[in-house]
N, C-alpha and C. Protein backbone atom coordinates (compact mmCIF):
# COMPACT_ATOMS: atom_id res chain seq x y z
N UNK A 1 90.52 115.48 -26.88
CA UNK A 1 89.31 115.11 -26.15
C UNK A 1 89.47 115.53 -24.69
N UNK A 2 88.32 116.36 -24.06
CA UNK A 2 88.86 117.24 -22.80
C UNK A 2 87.62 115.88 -21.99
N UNK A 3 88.57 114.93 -20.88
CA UNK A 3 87.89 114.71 -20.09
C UNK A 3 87.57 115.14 -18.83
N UNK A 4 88.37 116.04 -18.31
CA UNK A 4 88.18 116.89 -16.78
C UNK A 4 88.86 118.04 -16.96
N UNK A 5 88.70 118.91 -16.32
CA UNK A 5 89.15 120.38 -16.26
C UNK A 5 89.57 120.73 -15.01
N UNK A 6 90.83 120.66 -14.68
CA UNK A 6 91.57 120.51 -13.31
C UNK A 6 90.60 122.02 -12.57
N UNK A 7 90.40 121.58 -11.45
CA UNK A 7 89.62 122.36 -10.68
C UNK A 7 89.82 122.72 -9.26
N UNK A 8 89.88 123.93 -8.59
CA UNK A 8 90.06 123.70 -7.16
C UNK A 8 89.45 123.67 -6.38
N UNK A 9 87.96 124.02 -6.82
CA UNK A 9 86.84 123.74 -6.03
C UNK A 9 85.72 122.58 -6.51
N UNK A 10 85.14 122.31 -5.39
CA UNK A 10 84.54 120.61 -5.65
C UNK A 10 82.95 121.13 -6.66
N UNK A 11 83.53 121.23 -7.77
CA UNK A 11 82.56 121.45 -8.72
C UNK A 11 82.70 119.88 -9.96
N UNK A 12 81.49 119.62 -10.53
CA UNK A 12 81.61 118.33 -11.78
C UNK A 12 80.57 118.87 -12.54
N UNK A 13 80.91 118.16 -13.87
CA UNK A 13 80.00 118.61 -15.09
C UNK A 13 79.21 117.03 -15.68
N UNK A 14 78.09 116.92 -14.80
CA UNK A 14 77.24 116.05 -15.84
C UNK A 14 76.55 116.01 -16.72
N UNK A 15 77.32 115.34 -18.17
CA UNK A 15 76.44 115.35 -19.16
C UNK A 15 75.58 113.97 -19.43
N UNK A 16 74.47 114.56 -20.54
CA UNK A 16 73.95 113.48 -20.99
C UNK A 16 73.92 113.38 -23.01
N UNK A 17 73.92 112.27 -22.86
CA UNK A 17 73.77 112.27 -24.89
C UNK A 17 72.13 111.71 -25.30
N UNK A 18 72.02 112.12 -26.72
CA UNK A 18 71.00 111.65 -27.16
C UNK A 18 69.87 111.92 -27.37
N UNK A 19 69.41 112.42 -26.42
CA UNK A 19 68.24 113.61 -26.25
C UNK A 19 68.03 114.72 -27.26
N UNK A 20 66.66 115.12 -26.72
CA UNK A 20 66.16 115.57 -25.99
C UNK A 20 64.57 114.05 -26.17
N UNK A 21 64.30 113.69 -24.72
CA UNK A 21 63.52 112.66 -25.50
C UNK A 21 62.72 112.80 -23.87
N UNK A 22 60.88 112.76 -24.21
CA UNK A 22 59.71 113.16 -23.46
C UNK A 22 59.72 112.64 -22.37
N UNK A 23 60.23 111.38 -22.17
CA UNK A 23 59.81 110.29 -20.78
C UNK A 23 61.57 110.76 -20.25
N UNK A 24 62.46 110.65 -20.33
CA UNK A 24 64.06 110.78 -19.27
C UNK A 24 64.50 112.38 -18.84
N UNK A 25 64.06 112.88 -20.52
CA UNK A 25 65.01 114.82 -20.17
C UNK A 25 63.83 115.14 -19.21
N UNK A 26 63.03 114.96 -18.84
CA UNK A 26 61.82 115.91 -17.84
C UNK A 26 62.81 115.08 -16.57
N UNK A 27 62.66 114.13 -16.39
CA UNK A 27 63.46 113.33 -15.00
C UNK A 27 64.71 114.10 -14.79
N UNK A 28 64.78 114.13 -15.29
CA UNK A 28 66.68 114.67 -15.27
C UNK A 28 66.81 116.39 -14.98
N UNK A 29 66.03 116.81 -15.71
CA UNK A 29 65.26 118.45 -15.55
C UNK A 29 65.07 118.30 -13.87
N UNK A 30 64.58 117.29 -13.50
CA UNK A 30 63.83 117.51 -12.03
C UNK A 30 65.05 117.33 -11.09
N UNK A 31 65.55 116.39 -11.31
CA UNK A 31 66.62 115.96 -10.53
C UNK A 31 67.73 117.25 -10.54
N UNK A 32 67.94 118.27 -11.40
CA UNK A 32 68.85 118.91 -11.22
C UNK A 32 68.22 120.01 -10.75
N UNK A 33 67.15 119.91 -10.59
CA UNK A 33 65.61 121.57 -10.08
C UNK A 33 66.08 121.21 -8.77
N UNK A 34 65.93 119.97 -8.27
CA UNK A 34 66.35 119.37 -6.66
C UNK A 34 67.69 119.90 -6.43
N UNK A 35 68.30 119.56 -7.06
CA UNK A 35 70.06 120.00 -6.62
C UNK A 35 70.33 120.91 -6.57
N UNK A 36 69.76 121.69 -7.15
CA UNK A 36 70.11 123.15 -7.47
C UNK A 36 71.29 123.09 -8.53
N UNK A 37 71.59 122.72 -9.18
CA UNK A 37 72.67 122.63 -9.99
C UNK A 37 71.98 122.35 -11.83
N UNK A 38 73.26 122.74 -12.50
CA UNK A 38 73.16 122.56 -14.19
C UNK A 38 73.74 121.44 -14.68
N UNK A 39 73.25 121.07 -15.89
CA UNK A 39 73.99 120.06 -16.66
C UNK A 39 73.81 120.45 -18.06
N UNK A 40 74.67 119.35 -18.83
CA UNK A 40 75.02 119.59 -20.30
C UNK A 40 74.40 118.72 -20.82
N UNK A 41 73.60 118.84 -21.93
CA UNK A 41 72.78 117.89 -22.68
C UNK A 41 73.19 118.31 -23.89
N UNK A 42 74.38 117.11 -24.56
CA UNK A 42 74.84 117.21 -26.31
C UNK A 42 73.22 116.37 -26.89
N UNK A 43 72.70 117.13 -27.38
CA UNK A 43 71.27 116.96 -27.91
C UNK A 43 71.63 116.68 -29.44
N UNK A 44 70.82 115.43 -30.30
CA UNK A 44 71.23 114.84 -31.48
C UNK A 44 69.73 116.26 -31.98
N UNK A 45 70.20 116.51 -33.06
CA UNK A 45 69.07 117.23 -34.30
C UNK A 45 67.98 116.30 -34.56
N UNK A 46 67.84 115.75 -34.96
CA UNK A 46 66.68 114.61 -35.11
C UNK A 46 65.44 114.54 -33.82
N UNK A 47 66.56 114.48 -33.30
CA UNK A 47 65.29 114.50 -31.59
C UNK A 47 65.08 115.58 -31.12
N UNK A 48 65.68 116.88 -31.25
CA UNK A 48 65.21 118.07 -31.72
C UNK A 48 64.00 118.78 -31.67
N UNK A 49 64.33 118.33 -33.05
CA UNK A 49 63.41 118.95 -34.58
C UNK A 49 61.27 118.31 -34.00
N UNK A 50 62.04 116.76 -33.35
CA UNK A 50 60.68 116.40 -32.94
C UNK A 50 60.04 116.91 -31.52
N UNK A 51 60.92 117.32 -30.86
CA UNK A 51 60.64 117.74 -28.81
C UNK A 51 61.06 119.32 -29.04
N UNK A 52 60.90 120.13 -30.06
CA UNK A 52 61.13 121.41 -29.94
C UNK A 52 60.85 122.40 -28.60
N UNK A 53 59.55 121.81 -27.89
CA UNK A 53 59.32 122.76 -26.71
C UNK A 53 60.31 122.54 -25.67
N UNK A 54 60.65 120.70 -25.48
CA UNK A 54 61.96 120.34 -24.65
C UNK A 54 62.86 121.58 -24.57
N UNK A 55 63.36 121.40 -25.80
CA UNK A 55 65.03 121.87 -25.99
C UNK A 55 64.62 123.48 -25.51
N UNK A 56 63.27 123.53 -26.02
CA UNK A 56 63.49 125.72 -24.85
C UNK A 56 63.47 125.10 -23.54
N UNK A 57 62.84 124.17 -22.86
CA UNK A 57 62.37 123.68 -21.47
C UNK A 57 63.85 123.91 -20.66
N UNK A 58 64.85 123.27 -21.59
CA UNK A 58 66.12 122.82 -20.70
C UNK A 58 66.65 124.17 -20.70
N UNK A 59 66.64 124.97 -22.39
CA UNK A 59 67.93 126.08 -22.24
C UNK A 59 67.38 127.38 -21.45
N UNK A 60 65.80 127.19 -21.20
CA UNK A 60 65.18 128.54 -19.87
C UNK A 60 65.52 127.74 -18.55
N UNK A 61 65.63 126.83 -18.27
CA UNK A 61 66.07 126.42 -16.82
C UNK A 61 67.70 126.52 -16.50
N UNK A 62 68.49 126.92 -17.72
CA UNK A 62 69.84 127.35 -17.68
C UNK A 62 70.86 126.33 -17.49
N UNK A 63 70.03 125.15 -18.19
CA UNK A 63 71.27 124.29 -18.80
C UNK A 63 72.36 124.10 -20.08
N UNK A 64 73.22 123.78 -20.02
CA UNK A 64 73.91 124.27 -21.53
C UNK A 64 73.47 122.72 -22.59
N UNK A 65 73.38 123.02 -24.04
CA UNK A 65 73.07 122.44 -25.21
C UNK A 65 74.28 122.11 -25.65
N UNK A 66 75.00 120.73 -25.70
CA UNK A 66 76.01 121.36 -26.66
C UNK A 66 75.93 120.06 -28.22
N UNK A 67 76.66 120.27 -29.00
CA UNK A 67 76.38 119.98 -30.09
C UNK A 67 76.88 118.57 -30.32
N UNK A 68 76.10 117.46 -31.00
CA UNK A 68 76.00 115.89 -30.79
C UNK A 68 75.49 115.70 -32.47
N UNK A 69 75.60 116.52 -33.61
CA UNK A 69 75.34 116.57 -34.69
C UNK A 69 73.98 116.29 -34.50
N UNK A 70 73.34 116.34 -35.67
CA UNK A 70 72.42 116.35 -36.45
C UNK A 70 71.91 115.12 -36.51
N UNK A 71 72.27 113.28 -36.97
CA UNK A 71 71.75 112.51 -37.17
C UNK A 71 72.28 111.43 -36.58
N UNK A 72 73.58 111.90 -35.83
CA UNK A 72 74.36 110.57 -35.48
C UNK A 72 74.75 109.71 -35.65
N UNK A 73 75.69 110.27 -36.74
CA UNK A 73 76.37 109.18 -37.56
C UNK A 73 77.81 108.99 -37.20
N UNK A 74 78.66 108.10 -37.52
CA UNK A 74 79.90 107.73 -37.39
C UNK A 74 80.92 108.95 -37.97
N UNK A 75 81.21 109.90 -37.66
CA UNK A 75 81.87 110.99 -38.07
C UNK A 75 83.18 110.64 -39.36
N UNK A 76 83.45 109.29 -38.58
CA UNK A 76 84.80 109.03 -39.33
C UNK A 76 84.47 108.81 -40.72
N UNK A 77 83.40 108.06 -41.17
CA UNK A 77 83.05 107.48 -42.35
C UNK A 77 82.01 108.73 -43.21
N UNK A 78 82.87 109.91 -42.77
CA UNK A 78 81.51 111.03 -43.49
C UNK A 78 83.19 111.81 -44.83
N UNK A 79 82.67 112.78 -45.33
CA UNK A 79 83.43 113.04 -46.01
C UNK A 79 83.40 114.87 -45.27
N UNK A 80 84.73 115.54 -45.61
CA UNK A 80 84.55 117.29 -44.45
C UNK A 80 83.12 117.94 -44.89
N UNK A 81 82.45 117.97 -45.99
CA UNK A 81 81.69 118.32 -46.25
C UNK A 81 80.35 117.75 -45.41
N UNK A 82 80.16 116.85 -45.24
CA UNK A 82 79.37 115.81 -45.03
C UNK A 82 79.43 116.50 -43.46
N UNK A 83 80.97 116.35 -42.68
CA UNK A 83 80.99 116.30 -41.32
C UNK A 83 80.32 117.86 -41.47
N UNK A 84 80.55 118.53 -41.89
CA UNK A 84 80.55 119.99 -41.41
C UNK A 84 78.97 119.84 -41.50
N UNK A 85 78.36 119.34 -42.41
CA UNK A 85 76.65 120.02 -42.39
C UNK A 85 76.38 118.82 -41.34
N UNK A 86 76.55 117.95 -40.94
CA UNK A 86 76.22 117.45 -39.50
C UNK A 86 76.04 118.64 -38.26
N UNK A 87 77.38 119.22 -38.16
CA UNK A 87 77.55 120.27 -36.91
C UNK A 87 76.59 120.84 -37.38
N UNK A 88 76.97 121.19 -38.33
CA UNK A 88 76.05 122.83 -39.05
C UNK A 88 74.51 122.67 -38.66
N UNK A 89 74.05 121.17 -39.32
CA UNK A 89 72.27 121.35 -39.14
C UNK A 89 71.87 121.64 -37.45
N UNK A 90 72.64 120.79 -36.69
CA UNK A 90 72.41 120.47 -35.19
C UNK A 90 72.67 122.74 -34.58
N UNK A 91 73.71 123.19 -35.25
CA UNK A 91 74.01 124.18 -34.44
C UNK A 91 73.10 125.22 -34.62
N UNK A 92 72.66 125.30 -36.25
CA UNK A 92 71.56 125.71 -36.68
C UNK A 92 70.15 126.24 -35.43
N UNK A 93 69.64 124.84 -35.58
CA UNK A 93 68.67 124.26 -34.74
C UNK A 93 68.76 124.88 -33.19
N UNK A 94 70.14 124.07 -32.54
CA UNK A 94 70.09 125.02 -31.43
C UNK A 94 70.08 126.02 -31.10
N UNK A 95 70.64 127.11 -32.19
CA UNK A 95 70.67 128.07 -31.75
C UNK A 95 68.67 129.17 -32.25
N UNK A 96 68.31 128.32 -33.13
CA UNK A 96 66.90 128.75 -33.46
C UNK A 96 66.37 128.45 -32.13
N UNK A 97 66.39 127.43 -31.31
CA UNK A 97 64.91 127.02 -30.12
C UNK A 97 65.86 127.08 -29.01
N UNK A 98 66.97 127.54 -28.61
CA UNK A 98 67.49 127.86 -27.23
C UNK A 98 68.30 129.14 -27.18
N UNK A 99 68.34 129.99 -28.21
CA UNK A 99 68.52 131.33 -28.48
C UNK A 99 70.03 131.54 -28.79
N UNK A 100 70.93 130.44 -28.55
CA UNK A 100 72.29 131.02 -28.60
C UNK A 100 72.72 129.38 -29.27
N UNK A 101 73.70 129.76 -29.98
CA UNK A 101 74.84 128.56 -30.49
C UNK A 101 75.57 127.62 -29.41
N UNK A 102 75.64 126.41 -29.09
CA UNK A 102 76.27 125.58 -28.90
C UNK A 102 77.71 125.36 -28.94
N UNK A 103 78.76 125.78 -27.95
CA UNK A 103 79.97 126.01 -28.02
C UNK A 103 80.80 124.64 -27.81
N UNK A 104 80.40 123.68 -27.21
CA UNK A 104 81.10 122.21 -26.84
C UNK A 104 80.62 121.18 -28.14
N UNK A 105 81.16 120.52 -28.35
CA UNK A 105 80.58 119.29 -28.96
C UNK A 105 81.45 118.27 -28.37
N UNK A 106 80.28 116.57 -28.69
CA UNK A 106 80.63 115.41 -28.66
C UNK A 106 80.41 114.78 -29.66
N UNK A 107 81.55 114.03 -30.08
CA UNK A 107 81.31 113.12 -31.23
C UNK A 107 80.28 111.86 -31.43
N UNK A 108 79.62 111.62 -31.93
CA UNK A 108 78.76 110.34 -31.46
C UNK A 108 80.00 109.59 -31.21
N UNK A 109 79.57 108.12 -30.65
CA UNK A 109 80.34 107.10 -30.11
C UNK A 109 81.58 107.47 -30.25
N UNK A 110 81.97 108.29 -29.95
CA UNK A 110 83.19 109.06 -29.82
C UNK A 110 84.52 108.60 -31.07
N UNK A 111 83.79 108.91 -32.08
CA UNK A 111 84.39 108.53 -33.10
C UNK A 111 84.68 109.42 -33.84
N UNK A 112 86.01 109.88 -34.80
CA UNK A 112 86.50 110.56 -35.16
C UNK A 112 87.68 110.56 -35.78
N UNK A 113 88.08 111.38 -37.00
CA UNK A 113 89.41 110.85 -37.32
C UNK A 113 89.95 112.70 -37.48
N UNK A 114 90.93 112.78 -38.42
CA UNK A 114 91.86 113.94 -38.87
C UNK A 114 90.38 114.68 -39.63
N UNK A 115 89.67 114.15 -40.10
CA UNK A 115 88.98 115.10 -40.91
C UNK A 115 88.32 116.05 -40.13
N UNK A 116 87.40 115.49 -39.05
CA UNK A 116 86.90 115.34 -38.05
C UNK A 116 87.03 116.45 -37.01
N UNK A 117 88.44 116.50 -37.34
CA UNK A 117 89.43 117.32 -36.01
C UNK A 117 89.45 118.81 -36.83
N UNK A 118 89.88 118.81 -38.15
CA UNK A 118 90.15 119.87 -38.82
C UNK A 118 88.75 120.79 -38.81
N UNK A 119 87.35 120.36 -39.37
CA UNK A 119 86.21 120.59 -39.47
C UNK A 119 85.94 121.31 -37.96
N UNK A 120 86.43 120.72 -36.69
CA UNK A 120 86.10 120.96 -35.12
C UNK A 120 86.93 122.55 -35.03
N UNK A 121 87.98 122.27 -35.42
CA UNK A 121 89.00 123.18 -35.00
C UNK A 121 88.46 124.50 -36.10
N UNK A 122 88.17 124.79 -37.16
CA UNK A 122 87.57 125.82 -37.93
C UNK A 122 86.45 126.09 -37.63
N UNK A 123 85.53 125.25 -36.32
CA UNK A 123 84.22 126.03 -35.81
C UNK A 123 84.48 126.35 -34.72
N UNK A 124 85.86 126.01 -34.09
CA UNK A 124 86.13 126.56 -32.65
C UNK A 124 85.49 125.58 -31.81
N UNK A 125 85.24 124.24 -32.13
CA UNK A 125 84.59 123.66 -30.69
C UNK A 125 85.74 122.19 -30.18
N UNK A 126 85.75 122.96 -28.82
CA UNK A 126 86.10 122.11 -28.28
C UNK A 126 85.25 120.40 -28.05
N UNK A 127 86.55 119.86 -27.93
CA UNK A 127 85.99 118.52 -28.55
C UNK A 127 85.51 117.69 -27.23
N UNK A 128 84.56 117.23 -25.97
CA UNK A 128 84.26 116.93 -25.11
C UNK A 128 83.92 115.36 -24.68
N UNK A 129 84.88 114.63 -23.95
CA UNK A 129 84.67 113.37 -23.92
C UNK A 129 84.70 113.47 -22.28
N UNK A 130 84.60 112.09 -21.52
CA UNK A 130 83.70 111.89 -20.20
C UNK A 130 84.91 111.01 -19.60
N UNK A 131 85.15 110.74 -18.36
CA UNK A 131 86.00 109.58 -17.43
C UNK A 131 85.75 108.39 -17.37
N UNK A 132 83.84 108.86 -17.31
CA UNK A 132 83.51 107.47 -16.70
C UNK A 132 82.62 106.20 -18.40
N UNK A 133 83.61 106.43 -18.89
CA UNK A 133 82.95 105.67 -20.27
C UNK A 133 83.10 104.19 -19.89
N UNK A 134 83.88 103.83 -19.08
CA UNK A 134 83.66 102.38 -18.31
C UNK A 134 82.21 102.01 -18.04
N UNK A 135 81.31 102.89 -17.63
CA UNK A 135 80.26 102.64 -17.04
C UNK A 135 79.28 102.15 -18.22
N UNK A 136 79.07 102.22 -19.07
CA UNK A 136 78.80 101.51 -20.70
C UNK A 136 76.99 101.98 -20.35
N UNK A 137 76.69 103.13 -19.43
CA UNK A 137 75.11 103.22 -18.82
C UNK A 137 73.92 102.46 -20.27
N UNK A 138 74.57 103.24 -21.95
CA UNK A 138 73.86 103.11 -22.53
C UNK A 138 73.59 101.61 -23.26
N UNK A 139 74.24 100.47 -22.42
CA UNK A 139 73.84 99.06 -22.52
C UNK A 139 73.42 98.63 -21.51
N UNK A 140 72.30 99.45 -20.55
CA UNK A 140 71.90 98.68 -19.70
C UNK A 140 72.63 97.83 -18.64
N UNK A 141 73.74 97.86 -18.05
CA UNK A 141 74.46 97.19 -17.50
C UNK A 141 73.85 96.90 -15.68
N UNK A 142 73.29 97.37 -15.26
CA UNK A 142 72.44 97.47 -13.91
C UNK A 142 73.33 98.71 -13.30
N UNK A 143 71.72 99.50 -12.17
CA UNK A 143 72.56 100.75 -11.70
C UNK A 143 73.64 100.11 -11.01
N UNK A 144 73.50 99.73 -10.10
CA UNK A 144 74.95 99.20 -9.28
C UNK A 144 76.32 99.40 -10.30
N UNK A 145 75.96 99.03 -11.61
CA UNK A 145 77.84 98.87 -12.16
C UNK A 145 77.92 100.62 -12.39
N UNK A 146 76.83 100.94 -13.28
CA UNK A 146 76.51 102.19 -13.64
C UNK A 146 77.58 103.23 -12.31
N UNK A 147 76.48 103.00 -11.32
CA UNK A 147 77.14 103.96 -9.60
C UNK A 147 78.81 103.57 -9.49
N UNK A 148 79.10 102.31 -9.79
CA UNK A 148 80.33 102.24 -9.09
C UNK A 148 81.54 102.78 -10.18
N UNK A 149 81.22 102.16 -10.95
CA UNK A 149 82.56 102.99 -12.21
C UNK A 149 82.18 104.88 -12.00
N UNK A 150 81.39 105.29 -11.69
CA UNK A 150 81.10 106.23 -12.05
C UNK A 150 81.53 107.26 -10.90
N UNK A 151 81.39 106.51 -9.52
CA UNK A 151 81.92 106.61 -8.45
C UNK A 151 83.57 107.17 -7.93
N UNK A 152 83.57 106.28 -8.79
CA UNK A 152 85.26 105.95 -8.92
C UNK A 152 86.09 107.39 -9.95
N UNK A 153 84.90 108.02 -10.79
CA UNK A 153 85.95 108.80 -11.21
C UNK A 153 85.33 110.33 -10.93
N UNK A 154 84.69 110.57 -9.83
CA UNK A 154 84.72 111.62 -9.33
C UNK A 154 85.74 112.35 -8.35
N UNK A 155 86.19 113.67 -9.15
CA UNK A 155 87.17 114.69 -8.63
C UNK A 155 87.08 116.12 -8.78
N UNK A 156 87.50 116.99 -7.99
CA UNK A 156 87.18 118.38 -8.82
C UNK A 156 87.39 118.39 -10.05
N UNK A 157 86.09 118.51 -11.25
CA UNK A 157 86.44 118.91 -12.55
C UNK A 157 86.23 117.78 -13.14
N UNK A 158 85.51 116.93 -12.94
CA UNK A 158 85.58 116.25 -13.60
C UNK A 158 84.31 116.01 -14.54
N UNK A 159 83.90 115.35 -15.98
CA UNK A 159 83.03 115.62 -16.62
C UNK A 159 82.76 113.75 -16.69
N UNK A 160 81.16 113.90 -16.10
CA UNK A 160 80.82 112.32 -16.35
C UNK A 160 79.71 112.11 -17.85
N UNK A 161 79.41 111.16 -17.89
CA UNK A 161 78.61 110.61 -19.02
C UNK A 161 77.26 109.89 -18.65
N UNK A 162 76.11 110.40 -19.46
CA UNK A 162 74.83 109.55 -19.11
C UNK A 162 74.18 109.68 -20.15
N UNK A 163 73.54 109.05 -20.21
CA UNK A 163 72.14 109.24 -21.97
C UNK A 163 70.84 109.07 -21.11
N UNK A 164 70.20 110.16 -22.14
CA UNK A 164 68.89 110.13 -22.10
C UNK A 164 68.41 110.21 -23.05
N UNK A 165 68.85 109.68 -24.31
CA UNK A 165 68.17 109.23 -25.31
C UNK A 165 68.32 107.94 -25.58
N UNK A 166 67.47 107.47 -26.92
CA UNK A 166 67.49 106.14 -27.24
C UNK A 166 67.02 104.82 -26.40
N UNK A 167 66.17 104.55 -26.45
CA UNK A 167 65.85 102.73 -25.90
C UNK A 167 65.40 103.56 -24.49
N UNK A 168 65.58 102.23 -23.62
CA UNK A 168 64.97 102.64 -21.88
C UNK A 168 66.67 102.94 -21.03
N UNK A 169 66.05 104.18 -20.94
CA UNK A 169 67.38 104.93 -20.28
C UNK A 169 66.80 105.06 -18.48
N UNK A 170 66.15 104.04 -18.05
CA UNK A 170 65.85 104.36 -16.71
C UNK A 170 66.89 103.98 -15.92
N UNK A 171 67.35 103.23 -16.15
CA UNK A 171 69.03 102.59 -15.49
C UNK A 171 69.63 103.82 -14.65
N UNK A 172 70.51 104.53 -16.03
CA UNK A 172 70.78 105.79 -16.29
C UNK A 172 70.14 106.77 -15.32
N UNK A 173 68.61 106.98 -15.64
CA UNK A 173 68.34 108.21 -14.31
C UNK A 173 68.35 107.68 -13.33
N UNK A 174 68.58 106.62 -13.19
CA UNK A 174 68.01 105.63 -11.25
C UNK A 174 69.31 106.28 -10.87
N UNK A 175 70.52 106.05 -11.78
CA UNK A 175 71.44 105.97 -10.95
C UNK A 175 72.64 107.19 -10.81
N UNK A 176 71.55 108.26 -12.10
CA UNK A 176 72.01 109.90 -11.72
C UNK A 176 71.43 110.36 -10.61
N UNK A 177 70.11 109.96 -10.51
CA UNK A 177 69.52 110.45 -9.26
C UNK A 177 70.35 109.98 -8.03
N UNK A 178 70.92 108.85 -7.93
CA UNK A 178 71.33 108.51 -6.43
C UNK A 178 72.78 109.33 -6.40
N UNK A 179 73.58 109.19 -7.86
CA UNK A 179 74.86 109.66 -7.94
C UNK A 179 74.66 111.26 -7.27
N UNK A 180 73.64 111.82 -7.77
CA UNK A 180 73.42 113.75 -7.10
C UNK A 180 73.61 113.82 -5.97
N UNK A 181 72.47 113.16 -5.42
CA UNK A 181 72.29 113.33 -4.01
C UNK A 181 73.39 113.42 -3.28
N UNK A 182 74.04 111.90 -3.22
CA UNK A 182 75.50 111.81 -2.90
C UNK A 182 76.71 113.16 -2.63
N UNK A 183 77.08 113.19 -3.69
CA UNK A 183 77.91 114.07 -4.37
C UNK A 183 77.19 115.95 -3.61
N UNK A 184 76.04 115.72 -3.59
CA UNK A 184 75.55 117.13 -3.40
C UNK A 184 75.56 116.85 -1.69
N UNK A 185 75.40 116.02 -1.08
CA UNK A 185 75.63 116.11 0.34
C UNK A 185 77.33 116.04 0.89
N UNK A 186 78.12 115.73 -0.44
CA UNK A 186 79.89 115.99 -0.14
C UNK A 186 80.09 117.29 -0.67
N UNK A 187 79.01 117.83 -0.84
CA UNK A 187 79.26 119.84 -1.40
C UNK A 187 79.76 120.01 -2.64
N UNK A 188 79.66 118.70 -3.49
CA UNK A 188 79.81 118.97 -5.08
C UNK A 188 78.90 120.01 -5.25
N UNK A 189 79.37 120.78 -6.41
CA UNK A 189 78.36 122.06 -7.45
C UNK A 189 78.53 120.90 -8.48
N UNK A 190 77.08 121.44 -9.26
CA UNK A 190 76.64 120.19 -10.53
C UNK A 190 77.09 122.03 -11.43
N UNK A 191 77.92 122.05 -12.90
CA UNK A 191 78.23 123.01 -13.10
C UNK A 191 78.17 122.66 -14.91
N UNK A 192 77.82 123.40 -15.95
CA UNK A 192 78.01 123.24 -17.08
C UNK A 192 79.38 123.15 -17.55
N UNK A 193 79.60 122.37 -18.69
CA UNK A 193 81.14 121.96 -19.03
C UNK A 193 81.46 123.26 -19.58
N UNK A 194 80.65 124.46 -19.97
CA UNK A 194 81.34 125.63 -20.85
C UNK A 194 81.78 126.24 -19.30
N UNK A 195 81.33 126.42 -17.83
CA UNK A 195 81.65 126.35 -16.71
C UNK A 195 82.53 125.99 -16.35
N UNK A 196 83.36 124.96 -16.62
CA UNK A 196 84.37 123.95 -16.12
C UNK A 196 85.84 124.69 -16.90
N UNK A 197 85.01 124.87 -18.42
CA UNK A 197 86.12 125.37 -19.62
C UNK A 197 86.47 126.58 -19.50
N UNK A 198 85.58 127.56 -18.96
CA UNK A 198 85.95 128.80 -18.66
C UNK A 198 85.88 129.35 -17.28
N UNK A 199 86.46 128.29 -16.18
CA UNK A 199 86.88 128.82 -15.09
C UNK A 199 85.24 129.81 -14.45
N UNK A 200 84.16 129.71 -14.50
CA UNK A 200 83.23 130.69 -14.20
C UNK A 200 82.59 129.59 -12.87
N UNK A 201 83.34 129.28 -11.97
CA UNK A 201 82.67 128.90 -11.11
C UNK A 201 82.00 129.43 -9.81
């Protein structure tokens, strides 16, 4: 599980899970139009299949897609077959409505076992987890806790966590929006994690 990518310049990779969903990914779209900077959205298939114009919206504004399966299920409790057409439907998909395949994945709730790993490692994707999973954004916890755990684990290279799917994720953008600004007035670059992974800064 790659949580930061040692870096020597003050570059970070914010992702979000869950998405692509009508009322948060447009917010989040805007907020990074402001920054001038990219982010990573592991987009579930399901939400997809339903926001199809989204998912071109994000990958023509030159953010990266990366792969969050298909239905979001507990990886561990699937059988290799099972796991593989998870990746498979989601990579499918992305690569039909954002023109290119999906090179990162995240596990839902970051769950995973040996099967899991074997299935990852025969599609070549690196497996992508976050620092700031303290920050729990997707239970509502108030921005304040959200900002401060999240605060705390910014460094060159480092890859944070946010959702914009599922339930009311306004928490979440209140407190990406303040986290940018910040960070972009200390001369952070907002940079895609395939960015981070392949040194293209």
């Amino acid at each position: 599980m790659i949580n930061e990518v040692p870096a020597s310049q003050k570059v970070i990779a914010i992702t979000f899970d869950d998405g692509p969903n009508p009322i948060y990914t447009p917010q989040v779209l805007e907020i990074f139009s402001e920054a001038g900077g990219k982010a990573t959205f592991f987009m579930i298939g399901e939400q997809m299949s339903k926001y199809p114009e989204l998912v071109k919206k994000v990958a023509e504004q030159g953010h990266e897609i990366g792969n969050h399966t298909y239905s979001h299920l507990r990886l561990s409790q699937l059988t290799q077959e099972e796991c593989s057409e998870e990746i498979e439907r989601n990579e499918s998909l992305v690569e039909e409505l954002a023109g290119r395949k999906p090179v990162v994945f995240r596990p839902p709730y970051f769950d995973y076992n040996h099967v899991t790993l074997s299935v990852l490692e025969q599609k070549g994707y690196p497996m992508i987890g976050a620092l700031n999973l303290e920050a729990h954004d997707w239970e509502q916890p108030g921005v304040d806790h959200i900002l401060a755990v999240s605060r705390d684990c910014v460094s060159n290279g480092s890859i944070l966590l946010f959702h914009d799917g599922y339930g009311d994720r306004s928490q979440s953008i209140k407190a990406v929006r303040i986290l940018v600004s910040e960070l972009s007035s200390q001369g952070y670059q907002f940079v895609t994690v395939s960015s981070l992974l392949n040194g293209q800064i």
